[in-house]
C-alpha atoms as a PDB file:
ATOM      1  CA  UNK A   1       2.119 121.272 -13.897  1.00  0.00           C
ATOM      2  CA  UNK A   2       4.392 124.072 -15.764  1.00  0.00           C
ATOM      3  CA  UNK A   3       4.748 127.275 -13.759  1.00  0.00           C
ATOM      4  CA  UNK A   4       1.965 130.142 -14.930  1.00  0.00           C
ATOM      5  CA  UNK A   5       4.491 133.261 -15.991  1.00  0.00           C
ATOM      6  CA  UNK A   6       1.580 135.931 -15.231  1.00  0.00           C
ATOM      7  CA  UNK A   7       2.473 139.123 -15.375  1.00  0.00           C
ATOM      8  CA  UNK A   8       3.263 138.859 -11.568  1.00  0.00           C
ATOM      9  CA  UNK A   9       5.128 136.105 -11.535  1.00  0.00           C
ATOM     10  CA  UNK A  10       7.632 137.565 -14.588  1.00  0.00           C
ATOM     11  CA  UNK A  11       8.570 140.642 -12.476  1.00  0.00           C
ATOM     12  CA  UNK A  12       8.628 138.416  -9.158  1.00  0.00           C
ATOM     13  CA  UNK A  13      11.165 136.675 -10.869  1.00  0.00           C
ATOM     14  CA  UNK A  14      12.942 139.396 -12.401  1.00  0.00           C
ATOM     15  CA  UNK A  15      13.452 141.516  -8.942  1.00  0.00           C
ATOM     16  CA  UNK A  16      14.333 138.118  -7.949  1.00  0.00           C
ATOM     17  CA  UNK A  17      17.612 138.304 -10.068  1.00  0.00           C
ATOM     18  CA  UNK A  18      18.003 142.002 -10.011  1.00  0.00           C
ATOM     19  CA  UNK A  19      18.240 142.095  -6.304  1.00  0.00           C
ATOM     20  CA  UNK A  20      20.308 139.029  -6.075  1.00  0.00           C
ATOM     21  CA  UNK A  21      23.154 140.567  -8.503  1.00  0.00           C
ATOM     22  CA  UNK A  22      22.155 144.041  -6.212  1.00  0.00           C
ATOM     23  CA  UNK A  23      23.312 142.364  -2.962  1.00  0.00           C
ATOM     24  CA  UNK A  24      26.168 140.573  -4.024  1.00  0.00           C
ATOM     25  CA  UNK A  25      27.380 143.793  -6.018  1.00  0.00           C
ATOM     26  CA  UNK A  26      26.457 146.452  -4.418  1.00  0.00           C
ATOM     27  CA  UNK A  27      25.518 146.470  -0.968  1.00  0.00           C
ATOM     28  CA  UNK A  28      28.230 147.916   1.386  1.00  0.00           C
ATOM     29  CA  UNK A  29      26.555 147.378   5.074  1.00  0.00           C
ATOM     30  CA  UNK A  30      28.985 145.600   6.784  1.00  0.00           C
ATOM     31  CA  UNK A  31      26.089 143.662   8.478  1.00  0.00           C
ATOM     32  CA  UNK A  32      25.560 142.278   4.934  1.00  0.00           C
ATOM     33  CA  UNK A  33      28.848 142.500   3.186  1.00  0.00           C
ATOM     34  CA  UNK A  34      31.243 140.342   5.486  1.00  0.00           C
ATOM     35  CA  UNK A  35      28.668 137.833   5.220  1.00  0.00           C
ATOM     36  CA  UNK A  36      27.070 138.020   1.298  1.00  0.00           C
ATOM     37  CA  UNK A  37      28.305 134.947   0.145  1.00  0.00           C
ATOM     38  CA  UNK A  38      26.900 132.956   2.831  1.00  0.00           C
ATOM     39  CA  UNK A  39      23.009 134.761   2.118  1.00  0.00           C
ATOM     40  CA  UNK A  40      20.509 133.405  -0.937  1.00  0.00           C
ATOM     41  CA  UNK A  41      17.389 134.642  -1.996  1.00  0.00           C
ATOM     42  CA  UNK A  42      15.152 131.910  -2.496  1.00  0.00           C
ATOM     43  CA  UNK A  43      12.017 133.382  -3.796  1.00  0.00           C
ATOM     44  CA  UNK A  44      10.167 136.999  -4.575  1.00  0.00           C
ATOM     45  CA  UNK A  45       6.668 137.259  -3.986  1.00  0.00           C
ATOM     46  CA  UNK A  46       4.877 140.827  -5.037  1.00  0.00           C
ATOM     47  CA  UNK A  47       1.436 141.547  -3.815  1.00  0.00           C
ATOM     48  CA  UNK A  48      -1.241 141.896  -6.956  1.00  0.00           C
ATOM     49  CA  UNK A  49      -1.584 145.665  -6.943  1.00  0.00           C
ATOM     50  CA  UNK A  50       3.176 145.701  -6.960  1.00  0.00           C
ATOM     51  CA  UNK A  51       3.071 147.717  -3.795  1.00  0.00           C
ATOM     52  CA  UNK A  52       4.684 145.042  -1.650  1.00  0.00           C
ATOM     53  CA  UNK A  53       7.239 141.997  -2.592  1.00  0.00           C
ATOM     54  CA  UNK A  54       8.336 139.268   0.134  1.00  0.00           C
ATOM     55  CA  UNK A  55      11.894 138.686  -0.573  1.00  0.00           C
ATOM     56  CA  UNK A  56      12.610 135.401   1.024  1.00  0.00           C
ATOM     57  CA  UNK A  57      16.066 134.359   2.236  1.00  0.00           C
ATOM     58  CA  UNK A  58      18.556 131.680   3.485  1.00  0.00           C
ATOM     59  CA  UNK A  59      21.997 131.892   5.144  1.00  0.00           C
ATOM     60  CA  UNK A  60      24.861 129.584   6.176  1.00  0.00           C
ATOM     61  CA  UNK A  61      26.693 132.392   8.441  1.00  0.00           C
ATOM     62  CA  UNK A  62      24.513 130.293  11.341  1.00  0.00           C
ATOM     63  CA  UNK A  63      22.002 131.467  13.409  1.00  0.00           C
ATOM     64  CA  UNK A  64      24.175 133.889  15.712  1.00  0.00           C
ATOM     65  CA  UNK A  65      24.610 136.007  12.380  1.00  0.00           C
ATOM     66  CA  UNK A  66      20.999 135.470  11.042  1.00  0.00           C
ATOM     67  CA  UNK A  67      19.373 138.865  13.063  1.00  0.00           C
ATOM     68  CA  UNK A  68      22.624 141.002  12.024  1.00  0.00           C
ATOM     69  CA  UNK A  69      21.838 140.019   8.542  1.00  0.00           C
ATOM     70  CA  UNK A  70      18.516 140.555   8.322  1.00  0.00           C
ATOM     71  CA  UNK A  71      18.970 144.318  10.201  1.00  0.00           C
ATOM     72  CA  UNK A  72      21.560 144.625   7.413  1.00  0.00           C
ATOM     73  CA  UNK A  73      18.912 143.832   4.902  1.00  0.00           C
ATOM     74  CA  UNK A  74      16.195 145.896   6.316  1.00  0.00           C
ATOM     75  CA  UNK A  75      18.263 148.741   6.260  1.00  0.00           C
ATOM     76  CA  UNK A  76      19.602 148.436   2.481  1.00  0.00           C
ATOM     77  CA  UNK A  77      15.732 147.832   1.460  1.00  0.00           C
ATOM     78  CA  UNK A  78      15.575 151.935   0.289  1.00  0.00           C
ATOM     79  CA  UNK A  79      18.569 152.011  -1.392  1.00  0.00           C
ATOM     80  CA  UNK A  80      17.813 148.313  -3.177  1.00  0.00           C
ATOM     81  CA  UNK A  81      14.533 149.571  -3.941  1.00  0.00           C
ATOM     82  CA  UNK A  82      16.241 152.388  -5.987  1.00  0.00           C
ATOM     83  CA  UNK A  83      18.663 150.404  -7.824  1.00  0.00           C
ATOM     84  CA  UNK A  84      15.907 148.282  -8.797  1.00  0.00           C
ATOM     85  CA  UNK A  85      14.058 151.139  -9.972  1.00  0.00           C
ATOM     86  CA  UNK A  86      17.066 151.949 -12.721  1.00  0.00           C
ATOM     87  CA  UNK A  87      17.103 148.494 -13.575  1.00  0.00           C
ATOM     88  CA  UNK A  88      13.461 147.052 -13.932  1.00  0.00           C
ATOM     89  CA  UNK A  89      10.660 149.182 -16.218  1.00  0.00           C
ATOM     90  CA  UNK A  90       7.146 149.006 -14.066  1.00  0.00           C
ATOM     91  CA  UNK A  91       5.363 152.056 -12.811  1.00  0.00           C
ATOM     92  CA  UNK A  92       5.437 151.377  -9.028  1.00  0.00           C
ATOM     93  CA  UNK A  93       8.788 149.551  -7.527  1.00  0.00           C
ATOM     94  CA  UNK A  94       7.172 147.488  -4.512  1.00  0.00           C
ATOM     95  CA  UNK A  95       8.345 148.119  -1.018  1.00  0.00           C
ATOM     96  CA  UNK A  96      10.799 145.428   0.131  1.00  0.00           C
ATOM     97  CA  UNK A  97      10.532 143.620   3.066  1.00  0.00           C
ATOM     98  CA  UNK A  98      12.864 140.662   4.054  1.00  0.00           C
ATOM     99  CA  UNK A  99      11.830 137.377   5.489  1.00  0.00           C
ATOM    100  CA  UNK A 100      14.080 134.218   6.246  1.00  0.00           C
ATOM    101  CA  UNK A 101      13.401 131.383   4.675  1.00  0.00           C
ATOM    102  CA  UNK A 102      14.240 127.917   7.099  1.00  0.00           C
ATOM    103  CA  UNK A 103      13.279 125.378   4.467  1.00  0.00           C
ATOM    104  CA  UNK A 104      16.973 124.810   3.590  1.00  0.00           C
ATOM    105  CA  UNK A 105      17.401 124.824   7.571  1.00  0.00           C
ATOM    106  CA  UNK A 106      14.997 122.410   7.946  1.00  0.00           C
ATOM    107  CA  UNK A 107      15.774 120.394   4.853  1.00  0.00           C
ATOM    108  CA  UNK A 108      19.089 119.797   5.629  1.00  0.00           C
ATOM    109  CA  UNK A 109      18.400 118.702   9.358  1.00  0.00           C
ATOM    110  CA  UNK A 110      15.550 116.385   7.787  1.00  0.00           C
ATOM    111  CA  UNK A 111      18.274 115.330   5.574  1.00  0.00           C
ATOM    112  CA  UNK A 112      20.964 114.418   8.292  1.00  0.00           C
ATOM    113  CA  UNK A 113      18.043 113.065  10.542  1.00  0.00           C
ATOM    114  CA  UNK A 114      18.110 110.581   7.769  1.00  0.00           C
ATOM    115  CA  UNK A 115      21.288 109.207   7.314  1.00  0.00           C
ATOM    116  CA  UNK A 116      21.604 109.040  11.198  1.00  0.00           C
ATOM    117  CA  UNK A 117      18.854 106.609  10.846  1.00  0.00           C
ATOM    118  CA  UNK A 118      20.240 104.834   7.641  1.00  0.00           C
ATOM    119  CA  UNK A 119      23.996 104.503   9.386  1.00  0.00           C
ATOM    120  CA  UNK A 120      21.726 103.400  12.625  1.00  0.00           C
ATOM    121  CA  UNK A 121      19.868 100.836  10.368  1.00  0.00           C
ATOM    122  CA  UNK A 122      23.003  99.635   8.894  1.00  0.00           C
ATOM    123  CA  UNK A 123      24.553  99.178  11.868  1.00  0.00           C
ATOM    124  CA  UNK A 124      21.937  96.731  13.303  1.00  0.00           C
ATOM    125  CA  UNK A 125      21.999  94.544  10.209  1.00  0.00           C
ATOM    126  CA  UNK A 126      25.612  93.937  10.545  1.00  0.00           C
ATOM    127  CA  UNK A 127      25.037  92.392  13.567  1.00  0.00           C
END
């Protein structure tokens, strides 16, 4: 089934890429910064009424950087709000808050669960 582009899901999408450019540009807490190329948004969801917008996330900096990163995120929510103001044309710029996403977490330890059991199965049949 093709993806519905509602209204909704247009300027979900394009805070999802605004924000993205936003926090790989222009973000400057060190929190963040040191570790931007290790953090991907994953998906945008804004409430019907535009007041609110989940902005899912992923890292690789490992879990003993995931809280710093998300404090880093919470606090650059005002001034990522703004920028997206200047960039994207809708009355009301939602309020931003930041949740990690562990899909890719799990999906890669489903992943390597996986092969362990394919190199396990393999091994047996050699045998």
């Amino acid at each position: 089934m093709a993806k519905e582009f509602s209204r909704s899901s247009r300027v979900s999408e394009q805070i999802h890429r605004e924000l993205s450019e936003l926090i790989r540009l222009e973000i400057k807490d060190p929190r963040v910064s040191a570790k931007i190329s290790l953090v991907t948004l994953t998906d945008v969801e804004v409430t019907a009424d535009y007041a609110h917008a989940k902005v899912f996330y992923t890292t690789l900096a490992g879990e003993e950087h995931r809280q710093e990163i998300e404090r880093g995120l919470k606090h650059s929510a005002g001034f990522l709000r703004r920028e997206l103001g200047r960039r994207i044309r809708i009355h009301h710029i939602p309020e931003l808050h930041f949740v990690y996403d562990a899909s890719v977490e799990r999906g890669t330890r489903l992943s390597n669960l996986i092969d362990a059991a394919v190199k396990s199965d393999e091994g047996h049949h050699d045998e």
